[in-house]
Protein backbone atom coordinates (compact mmCIF):
# COMPACT_ATOMS: atom_id res chain seq x y z
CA UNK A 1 0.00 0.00 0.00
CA UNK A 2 1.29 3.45 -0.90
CA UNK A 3 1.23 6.83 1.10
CA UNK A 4 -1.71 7.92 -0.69
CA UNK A 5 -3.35 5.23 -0.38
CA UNK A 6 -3.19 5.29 3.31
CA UNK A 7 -4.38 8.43 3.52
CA UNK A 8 -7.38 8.18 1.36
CA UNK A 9 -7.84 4.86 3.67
CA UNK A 10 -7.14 7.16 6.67
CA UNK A 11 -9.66 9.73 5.10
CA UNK A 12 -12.77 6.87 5.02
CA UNK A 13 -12.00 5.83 8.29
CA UNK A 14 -12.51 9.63 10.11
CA UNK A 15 -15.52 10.44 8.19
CA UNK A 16 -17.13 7.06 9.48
CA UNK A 17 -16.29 8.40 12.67
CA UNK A 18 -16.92 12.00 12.76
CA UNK A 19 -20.35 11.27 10.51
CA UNK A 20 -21.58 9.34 13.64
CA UNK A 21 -23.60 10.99 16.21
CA UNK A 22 -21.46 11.83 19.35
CA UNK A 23 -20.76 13.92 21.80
CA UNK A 24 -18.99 16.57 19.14
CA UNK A 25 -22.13 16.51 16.90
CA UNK A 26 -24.54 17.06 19.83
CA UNK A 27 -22.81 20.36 21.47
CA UNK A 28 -22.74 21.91 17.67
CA UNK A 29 -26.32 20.51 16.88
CA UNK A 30 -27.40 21.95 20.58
CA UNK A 31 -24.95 25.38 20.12
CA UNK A 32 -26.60 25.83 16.87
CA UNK A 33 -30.10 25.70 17.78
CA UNK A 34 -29.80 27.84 20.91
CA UNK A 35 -27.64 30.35 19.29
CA UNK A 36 -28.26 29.87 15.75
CA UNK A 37 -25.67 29.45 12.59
CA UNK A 38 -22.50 31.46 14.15
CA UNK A 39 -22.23 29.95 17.56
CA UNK A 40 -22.48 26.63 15.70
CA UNK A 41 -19.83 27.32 13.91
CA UNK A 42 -18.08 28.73 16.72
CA UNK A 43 -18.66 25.46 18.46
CA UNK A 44 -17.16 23.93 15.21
CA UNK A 45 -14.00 25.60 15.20
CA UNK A 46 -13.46 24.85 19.18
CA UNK A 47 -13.51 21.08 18.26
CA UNK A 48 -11.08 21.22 15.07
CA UNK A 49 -8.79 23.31 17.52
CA UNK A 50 -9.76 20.36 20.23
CA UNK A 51 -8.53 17.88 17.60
CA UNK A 52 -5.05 19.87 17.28
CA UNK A 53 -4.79 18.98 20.88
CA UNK A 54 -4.97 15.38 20.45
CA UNK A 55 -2.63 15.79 17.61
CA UNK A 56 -0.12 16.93 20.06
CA UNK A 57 -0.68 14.78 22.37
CA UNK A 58 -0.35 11.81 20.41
CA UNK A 59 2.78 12.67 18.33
CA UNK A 60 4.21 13.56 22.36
CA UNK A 61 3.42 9.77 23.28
CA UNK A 62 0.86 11.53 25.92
CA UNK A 63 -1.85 9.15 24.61
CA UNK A 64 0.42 6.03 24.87
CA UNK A 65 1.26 6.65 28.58
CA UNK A 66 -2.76 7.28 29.25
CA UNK A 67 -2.83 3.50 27.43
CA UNK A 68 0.05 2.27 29.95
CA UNK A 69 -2.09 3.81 32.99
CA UNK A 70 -5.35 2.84 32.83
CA UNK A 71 -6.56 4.62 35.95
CA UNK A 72 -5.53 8.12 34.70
CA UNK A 73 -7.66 7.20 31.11
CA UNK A 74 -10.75 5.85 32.95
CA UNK A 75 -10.53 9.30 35.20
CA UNK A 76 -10.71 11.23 31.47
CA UNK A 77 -13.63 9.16 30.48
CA UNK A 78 -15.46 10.11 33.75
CA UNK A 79 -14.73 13.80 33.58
CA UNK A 80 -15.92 14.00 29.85
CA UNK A 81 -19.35 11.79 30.01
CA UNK A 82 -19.96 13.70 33.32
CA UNK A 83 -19.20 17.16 31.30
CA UNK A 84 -21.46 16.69 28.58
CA UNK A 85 -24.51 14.56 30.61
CA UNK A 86 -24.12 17.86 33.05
CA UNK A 87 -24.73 20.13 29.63
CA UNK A 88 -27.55 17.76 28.54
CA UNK A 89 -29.18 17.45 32.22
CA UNK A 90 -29.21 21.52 31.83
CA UNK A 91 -30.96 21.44 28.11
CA UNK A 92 -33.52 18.93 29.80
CA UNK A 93 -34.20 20.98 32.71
CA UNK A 94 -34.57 24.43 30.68
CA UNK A 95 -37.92 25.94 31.17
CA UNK A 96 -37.96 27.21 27.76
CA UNK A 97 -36.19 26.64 23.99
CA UNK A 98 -32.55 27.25 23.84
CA UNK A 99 -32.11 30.56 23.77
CA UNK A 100 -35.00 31.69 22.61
CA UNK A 101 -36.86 32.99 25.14
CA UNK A 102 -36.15 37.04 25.47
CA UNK A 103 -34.76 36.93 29.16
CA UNK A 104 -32.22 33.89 28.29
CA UNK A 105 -28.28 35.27 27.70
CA UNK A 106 -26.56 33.67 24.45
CA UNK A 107 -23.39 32.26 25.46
CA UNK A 108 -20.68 33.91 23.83
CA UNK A 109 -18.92 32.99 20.10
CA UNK A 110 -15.92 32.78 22.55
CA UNK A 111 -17.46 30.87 25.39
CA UNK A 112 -18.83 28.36 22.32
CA UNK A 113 -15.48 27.98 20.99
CA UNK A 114 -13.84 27.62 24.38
CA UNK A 115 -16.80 24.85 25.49
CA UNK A 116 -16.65 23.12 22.10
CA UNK A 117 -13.07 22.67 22.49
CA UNK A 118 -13.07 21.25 25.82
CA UNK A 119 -16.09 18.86 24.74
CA UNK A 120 -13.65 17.44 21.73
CA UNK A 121 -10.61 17.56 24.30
CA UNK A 122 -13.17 15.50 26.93
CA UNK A 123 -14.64 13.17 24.36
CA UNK A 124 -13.71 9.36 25.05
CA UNK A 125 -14.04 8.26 21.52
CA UNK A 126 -11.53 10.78 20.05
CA UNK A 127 -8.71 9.35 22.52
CA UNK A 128 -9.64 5.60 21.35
CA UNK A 129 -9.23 6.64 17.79
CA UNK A 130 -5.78 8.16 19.10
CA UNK A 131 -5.02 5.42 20.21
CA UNK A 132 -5.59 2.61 18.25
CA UNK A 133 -6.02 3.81 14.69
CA UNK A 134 -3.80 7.26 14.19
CA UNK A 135 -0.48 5.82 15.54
CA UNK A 136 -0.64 3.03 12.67
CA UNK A 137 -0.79 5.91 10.06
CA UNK A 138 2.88 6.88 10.98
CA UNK A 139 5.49 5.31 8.88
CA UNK A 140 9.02 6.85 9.88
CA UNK A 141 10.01 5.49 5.99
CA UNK A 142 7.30 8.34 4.60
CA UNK A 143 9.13 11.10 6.06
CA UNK A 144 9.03 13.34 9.07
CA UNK A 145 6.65 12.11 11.85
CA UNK A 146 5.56 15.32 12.52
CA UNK A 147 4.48 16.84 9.01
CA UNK A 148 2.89 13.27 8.28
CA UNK A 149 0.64 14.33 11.61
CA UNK A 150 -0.21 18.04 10.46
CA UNK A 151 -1.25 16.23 7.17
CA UNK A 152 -3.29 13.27 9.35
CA UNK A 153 -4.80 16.51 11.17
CA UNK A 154 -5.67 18.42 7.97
CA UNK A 155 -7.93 15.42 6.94
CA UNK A 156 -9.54 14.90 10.65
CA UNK A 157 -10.09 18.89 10.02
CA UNK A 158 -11.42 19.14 6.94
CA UNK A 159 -13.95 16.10 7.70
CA UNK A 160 -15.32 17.91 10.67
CA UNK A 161 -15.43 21.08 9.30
CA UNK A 162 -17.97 19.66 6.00
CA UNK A 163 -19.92 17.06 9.14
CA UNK A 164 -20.77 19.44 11.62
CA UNK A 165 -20.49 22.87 9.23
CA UNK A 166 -23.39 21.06 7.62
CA UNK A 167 -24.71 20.34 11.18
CA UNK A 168 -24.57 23.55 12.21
CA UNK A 169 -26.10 25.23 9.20
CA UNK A 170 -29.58 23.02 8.94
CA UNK A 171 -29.26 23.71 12.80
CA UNK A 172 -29.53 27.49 12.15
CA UNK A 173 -32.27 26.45 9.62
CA UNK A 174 -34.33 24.77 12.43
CA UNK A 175 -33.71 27.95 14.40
CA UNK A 176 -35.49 30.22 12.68
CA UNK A 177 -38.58 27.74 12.37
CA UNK A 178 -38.40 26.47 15.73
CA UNK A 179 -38.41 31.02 16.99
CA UNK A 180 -41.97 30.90 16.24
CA UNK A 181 -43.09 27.57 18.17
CA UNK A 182 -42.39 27.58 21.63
CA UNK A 183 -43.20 23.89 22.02
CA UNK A 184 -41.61 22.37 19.26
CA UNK A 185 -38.25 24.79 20.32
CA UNK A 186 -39.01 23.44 24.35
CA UNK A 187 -39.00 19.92 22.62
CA UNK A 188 -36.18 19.77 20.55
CA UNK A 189 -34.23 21.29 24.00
CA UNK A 190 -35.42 18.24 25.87
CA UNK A 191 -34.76 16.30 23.21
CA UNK A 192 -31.10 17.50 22.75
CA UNK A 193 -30.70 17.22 26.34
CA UNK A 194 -31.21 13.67 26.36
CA UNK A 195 -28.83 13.22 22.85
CA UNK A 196 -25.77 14.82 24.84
CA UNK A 197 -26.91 12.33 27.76
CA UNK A 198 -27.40 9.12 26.13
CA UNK A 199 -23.93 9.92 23.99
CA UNK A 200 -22.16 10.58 27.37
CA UNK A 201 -23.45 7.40 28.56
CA UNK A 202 -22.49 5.31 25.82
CA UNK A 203 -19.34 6.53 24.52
CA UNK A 204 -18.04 6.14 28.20
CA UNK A 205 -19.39 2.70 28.67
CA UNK A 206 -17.66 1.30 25.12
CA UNK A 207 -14.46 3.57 26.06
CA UNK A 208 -14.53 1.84 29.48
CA UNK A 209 -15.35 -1.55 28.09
CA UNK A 210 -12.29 -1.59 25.47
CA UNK A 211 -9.63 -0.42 27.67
C-alpha cells in the first residue's frame, strides 16, 4: 500500500467516525439551535482546535502513557461523560427553547469555541481513535513524523469542518422555524438534552469496556 493510499484509507475511516452521532455533533447541533448558525460554527472551530490537541498529544506519546495507565484514562472518560450529561441534564431541565426565550443570555462565540473545544478535548471516543487507529498511520520510511501528523490533522479537520459545518447550518435552519413555536423549540431542548446524555453514557461505557 502506498502513502496515498493510506491516507485516502485514513480519510474513510474519520468520516465514518466524525459522521456518527457523538458527543462533538450534539454540542454543535445543541450550540446551533440555541444560538443559531454562528455559535455553531463557533462550536465547530473549538472542536477542530480540540482535535489539534490530540494531535499533540499523540505525536508527544501523551496518549500512549494514558494506554500504559489505565486509571488516569478511565478518570478522562469520567470527567468527559460527566461534562457533557451535566450540559444535557441543563438542556432537559430548561424551562424554555434554547435561547430563545427574550430573558435567556446567548453564550458567547468565545465561550462556544472555548466549550466546544473542551467537549472534543473531553470526548472518550476521540482518545480511542488516538489510540488505536492514528499511531498506525505513521510510517518513519514516509518522512518526518511530525508533518505526516499536520497532514493526518488536515484530513480529521477538513472532515469535521464539511460534518458538523453542515450540522450547524440546517441547525440554524431549524432555528429560525423552531423562533416561532415555543413547544416544538421546548421539545427539541429536551430532546437535545437527552442526545448529549445518552452519547455521554455510551461513549463512556464502550471507552470503558475496550480499555
Amino acid at each position: 500500500m502506498t502513502h496515498y493510499d493510506q491516507l485516502w484509507l485514513f480519510f474513510a475511516l474519520v468520516f465514518g467516525i466524525v459522521v456518527l452521532p457523538g458527543l462533538d455533533m450534539a454540542f454543535v447541533l445543541g450550540s446551533s439551535l440555541a444560538g443559531g448558525r454562528s455559535r455553531g460554527l463557533a462550536a465547530v472551530a473549538g472542536i477542530i482546535a480540540g482535535g489539534v490537541g490530540h494531535v499533540v498529544m499523540t505525536s508527544m506519546g501523551i496518549s500512549l502513557l494514558l494506554k500504559l495507565i489505565p486509571g488516569a484514562f478511565n478518570a478522562l472518560l469520567l470527567a468527559g461523560a460527566l461534562y457533557i450529561a451535566w450540559i444535557g441534564i441543563s438542556l432537559m431541565r430548561s424551562e424554555s427553547a434554547f435561547g430563545m426565550h427574550p430573558d435567556t443570555r446567548t453564550r458567547s462565540k468565545v465561550a462556544t469555541f472555548r466549550q466546544g473545544m473542551f467537549t472534543c478535548l473531553l470526548n472518550p471516543k476521540a482518545y480511542l481513535f488516538m489510540l488505536a487507529v492514528f499511531p498506525q498511520f505513521l510510517r518513519p520510511d514516509y518522512g518526518l513524523v511530525w508533518i505526516q501528523a499536520v497532514v493526518l490533522w488536515l484530513i480529521i479537520a477538513l472532515n469535521q469542518l464539511c460534518v458538523y459545518g453542515g450540522v450547524a447550518l440546517m441547525a440554524g435552519r431549524a432555528r429560525l422555524w423552531l423562533q416561532g413555536k415555543p413547544a416544538a423549540g421546548l421539545m427539541a431542548t429536551r430532546c437535545v438534552g437527552g442526545l448529549l446524555i445518552a452519547a455521554a453514557m455510551l461513549t463512556g461505557f464502550e471507552g470503558w469496556h475496550r480499555l
